[in-house]
C-alpha atoms as a PDB file:
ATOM      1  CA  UNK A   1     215.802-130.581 163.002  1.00  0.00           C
ATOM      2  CA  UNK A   2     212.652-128.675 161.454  1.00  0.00           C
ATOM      3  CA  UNK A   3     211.767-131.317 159.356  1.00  0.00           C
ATOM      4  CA  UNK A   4     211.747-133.662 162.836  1.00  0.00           C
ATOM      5  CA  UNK A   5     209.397-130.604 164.608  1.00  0.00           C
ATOM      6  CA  UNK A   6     207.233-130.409 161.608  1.00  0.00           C
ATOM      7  CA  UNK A   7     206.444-134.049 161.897  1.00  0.00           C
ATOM      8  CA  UNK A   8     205.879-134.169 165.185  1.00  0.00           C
ATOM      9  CA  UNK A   9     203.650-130.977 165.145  1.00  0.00           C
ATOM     10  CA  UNK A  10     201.550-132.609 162.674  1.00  0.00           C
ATOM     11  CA  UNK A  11     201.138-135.628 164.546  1.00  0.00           C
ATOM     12  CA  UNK A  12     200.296-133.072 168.033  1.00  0.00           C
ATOM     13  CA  UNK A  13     197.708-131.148 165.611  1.00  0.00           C
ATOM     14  CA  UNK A  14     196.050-134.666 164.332  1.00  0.00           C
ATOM     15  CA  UNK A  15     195.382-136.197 167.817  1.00  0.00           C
ATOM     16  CA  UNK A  16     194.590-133.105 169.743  1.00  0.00           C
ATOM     17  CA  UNK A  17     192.247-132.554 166.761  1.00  0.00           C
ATOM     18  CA  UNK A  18     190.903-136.061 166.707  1.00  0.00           C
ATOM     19  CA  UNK A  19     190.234-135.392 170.505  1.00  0.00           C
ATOM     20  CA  UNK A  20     188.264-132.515 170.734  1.00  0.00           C
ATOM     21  CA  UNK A  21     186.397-133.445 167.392  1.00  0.00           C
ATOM     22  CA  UNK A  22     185.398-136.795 170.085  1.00  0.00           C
ATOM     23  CA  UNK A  23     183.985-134.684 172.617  1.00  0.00           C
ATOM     24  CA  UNK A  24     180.438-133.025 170.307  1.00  0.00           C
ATOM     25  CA  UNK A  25     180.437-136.363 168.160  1.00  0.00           C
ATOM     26  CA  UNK A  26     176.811-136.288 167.609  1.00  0.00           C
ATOM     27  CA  UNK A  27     176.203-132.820 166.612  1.00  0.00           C
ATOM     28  CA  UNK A  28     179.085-133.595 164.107  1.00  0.00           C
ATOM     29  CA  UNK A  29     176.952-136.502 162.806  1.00  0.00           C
ATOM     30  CA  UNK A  30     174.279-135.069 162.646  1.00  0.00           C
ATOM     31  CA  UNK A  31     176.058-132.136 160.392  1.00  0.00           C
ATOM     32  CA  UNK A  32     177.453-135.275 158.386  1.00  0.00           C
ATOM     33  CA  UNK A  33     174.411-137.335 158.282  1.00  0.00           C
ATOM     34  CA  UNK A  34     173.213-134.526 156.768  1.00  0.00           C
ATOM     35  CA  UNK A  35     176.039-133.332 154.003  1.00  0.00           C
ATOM     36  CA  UNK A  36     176.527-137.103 153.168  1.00  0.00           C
ATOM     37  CA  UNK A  37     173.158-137.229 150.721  1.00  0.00           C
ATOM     38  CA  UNK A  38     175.230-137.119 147.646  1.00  0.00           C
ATOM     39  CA  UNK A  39     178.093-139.747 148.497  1.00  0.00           C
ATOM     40  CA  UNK A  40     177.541-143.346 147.357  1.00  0.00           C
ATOM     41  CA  UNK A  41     174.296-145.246 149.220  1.00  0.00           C
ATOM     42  CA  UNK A  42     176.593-147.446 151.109  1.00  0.00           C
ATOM     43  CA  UNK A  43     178.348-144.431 152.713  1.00  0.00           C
ATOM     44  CA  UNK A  44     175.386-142.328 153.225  1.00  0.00           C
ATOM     45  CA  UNK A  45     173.646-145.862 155.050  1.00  0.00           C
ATOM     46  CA  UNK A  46     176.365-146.260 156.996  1.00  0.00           C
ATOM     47  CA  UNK A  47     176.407-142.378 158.350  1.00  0.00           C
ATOM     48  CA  UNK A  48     173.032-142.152 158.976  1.00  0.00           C
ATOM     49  CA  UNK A  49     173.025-145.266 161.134  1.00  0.00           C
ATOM     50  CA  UNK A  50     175.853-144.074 162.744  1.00  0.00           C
ATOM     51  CA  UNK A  51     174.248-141.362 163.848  1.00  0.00           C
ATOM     52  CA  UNK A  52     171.027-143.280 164.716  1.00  0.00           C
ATOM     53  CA  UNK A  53     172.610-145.167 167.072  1.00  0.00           C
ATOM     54  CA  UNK A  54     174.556-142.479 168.896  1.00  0.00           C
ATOM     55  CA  UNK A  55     171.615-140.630 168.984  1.00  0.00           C
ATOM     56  CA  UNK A  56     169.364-142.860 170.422  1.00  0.00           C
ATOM     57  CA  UNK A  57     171.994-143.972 172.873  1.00  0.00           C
ATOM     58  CA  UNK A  58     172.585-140.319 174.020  1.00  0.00           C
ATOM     59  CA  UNK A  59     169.005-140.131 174.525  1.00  0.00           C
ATOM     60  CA  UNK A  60     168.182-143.506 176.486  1.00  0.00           C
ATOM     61  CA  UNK A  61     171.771-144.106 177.775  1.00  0.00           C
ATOM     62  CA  UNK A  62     173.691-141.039 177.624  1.00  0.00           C
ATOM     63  CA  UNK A  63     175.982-142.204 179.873  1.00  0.00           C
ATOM     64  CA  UNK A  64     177.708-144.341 177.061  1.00  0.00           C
ATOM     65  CA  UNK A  65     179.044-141.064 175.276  1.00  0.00           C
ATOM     66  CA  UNK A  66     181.264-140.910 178.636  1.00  0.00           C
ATOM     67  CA  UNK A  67     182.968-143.676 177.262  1.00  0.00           C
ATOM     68  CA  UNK A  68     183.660-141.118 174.040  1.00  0.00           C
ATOM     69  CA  UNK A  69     184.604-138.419 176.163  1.00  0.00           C
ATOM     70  CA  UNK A  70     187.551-140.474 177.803  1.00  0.00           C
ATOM     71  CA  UNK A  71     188.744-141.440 174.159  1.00  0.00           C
ATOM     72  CA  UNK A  72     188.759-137.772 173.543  1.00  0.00           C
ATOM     73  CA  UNK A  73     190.678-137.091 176.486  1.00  0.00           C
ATOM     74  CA  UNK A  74     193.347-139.890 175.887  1.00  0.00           C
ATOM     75  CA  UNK A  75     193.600-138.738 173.028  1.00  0.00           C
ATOM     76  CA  UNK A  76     194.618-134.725 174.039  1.00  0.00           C
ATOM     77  CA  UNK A  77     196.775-136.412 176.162  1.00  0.00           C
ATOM     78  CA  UNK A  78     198.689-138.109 173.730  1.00  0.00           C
ATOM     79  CA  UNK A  79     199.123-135.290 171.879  1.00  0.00           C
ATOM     80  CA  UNK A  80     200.754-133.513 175.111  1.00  0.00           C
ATOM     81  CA  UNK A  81     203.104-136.476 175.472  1.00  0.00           C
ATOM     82  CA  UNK A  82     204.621-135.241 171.992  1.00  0.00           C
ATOM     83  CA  UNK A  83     205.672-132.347 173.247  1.00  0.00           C
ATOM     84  CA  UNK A  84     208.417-134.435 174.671  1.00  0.00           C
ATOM     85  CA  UNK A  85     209.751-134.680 171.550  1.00  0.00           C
ATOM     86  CA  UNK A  86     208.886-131.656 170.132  1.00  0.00           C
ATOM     87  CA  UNK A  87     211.328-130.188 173.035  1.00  0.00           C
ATOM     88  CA  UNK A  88     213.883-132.635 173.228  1.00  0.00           C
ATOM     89  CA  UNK A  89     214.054-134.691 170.396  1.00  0.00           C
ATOM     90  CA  UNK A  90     217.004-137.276 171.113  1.00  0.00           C
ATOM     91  CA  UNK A  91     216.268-137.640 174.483  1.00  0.00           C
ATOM     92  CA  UNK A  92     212.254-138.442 174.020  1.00  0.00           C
ATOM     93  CA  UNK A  93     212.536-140.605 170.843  1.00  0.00           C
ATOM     94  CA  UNK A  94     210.831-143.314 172.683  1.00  0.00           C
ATOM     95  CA  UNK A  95     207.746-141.630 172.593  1.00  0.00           C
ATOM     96  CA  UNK A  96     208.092-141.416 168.681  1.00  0.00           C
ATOM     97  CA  UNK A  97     208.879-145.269 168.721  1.00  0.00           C
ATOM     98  CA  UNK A  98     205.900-145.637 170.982  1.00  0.00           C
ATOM     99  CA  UNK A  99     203.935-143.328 168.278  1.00  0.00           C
ATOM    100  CA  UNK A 100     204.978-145.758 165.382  1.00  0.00           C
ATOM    101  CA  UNK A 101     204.093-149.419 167.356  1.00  0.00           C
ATOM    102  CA  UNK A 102     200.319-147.458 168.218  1.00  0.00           C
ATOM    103  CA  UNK A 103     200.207-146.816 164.685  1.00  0.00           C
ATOM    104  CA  UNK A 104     200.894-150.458 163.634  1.00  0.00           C
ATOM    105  CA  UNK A 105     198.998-151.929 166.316  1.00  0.00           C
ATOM    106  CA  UNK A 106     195.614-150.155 164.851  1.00  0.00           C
ATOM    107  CA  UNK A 107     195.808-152.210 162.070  1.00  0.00           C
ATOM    108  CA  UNK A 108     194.688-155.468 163.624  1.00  0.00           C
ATOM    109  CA  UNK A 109     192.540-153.774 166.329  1.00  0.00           C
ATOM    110  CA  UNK A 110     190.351-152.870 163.732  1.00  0.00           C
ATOM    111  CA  UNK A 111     190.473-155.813 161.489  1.00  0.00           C
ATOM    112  CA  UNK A 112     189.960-157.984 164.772  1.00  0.00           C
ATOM    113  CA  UNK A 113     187.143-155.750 166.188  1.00  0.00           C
ATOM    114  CA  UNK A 114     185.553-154.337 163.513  1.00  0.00           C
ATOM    115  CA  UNK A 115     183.762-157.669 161.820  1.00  0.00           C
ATOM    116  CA  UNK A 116     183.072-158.354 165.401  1.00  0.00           C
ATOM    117  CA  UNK A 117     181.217-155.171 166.196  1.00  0.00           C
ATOM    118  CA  UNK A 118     179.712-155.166 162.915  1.00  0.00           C
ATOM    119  CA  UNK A 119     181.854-152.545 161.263  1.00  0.00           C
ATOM    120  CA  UNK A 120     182.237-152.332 157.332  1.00  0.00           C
ATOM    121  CA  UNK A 121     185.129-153.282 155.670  1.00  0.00           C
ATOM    122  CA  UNK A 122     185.417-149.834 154.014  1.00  0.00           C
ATOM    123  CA  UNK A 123     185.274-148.094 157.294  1.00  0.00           C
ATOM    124  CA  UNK A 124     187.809-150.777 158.777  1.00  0.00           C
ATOM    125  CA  UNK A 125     189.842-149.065 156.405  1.00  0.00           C
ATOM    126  CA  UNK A 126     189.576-145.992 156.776  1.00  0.00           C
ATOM    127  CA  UNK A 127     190.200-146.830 160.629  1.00  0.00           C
ATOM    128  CA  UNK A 128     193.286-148.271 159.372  1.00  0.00           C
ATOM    129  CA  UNK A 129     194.146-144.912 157.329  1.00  0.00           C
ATOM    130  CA  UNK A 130     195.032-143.266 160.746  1.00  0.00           C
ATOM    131  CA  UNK A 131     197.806-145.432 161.745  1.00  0.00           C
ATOM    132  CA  UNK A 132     198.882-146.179 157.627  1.00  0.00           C
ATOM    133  CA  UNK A 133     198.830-142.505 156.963  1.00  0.00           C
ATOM    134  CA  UNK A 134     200.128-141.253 160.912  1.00  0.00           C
ATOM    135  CA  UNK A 135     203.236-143.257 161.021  1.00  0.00           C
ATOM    136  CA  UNK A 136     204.620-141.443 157.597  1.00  0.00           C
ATOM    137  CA  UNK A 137     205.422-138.314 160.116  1.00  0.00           C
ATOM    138  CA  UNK A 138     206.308-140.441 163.153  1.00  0.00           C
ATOM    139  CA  UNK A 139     209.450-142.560 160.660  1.00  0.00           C
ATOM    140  CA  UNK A 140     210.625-139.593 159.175  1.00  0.00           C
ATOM    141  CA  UNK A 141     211.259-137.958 162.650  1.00  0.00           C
ATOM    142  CA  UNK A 142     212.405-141.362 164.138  1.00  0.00           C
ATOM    143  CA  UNK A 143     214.965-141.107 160.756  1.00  0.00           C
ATOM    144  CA  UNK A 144     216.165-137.710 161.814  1.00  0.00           C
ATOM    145  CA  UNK A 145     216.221-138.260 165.424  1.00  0.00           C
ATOM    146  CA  UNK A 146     218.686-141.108 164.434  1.00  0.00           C
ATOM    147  CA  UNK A 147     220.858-138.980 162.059  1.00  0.00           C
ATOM    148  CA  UNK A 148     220.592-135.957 165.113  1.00  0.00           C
ATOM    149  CA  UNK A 149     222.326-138.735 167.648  1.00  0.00           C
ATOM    150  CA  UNK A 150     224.870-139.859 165.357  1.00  0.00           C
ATOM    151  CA  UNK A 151     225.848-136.508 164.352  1.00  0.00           C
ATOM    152  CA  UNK A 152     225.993-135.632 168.184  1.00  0.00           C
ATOM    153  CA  UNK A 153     227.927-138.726 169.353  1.00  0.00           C
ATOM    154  CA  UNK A 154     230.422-137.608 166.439  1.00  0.00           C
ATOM    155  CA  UNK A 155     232.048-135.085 168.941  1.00  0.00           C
ATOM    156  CA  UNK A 156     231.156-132.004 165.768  1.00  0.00           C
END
């Protein structure tokens, strides 16, 4: 059972951090665009026109980082729904089954969208390293939910 709540704390911890981190996303960038000087051209290209275009947008549009702000908040709110879970492990394993088919269903989201939208292959994967790497916690707490119901439908 604290293996389970470990998981699924880690997965709480990744998306309420991967929300708020949403919410000051150009400051970030700008802190990044920044830092990323010394990582390979490519990488440091692809930062600093990151951050061009968010910029810009926030200053001509900046109703487009509302759009952001509603990512952020979906997902905080995802993280809430794994409190579920976290409570009542058995009874809310759907909502670690719904965790795993999110975290295979990023994979073609961003190999369908990304070439479309114009984004890298290296940063397709590392889109892809969020549901590849976030599904690791989510199976091993789907395996011990599974081995908690069969060792409570064993009458012990």
């Amino acid at each position: 059972m604290r293996r389970v709540k470990t998981c699924i704390k880690i997965i709480i911890a990744g998306l309420f951090l991967s929300g708020i981190t949403a919410f000051p996303l150009e400051t970030e960038l700008h802190l990044l665009a920044n830092l990323s000087g010394a990582a390979p051209e490519y990488l440091h290209s692809w930062i600093n026109a990151v951050y061009q275009g968010v910029k810009v947008s926030n200053q001509v549009y900046p109703f487009l980082s509302y759009g952001t702000d509603w990512l952020a908040f979906a997902h905080i709110m995802l993280a809430v729904l794994f409190i579920g879970p976290l409570r009542n492990p058995v009874k809310n394993i759907w909502v670690i089954e719904f965790g795993m088919i999110a975290c295979v269903a990023i994979l073609p989201l961003a190999f369908i969208m990304g070439p479309i939208r114009g984004i890298p292959l290296f940063w397709t994967l590392v889109d892809c390293s969020f549901g590849v790497i976030g599904i690791i916690p989510l199976y091993i707490s789907y395996i011990g939910i599974k081995k908690l119901q069969q060792f409570n439908s064993s009458g012990l």
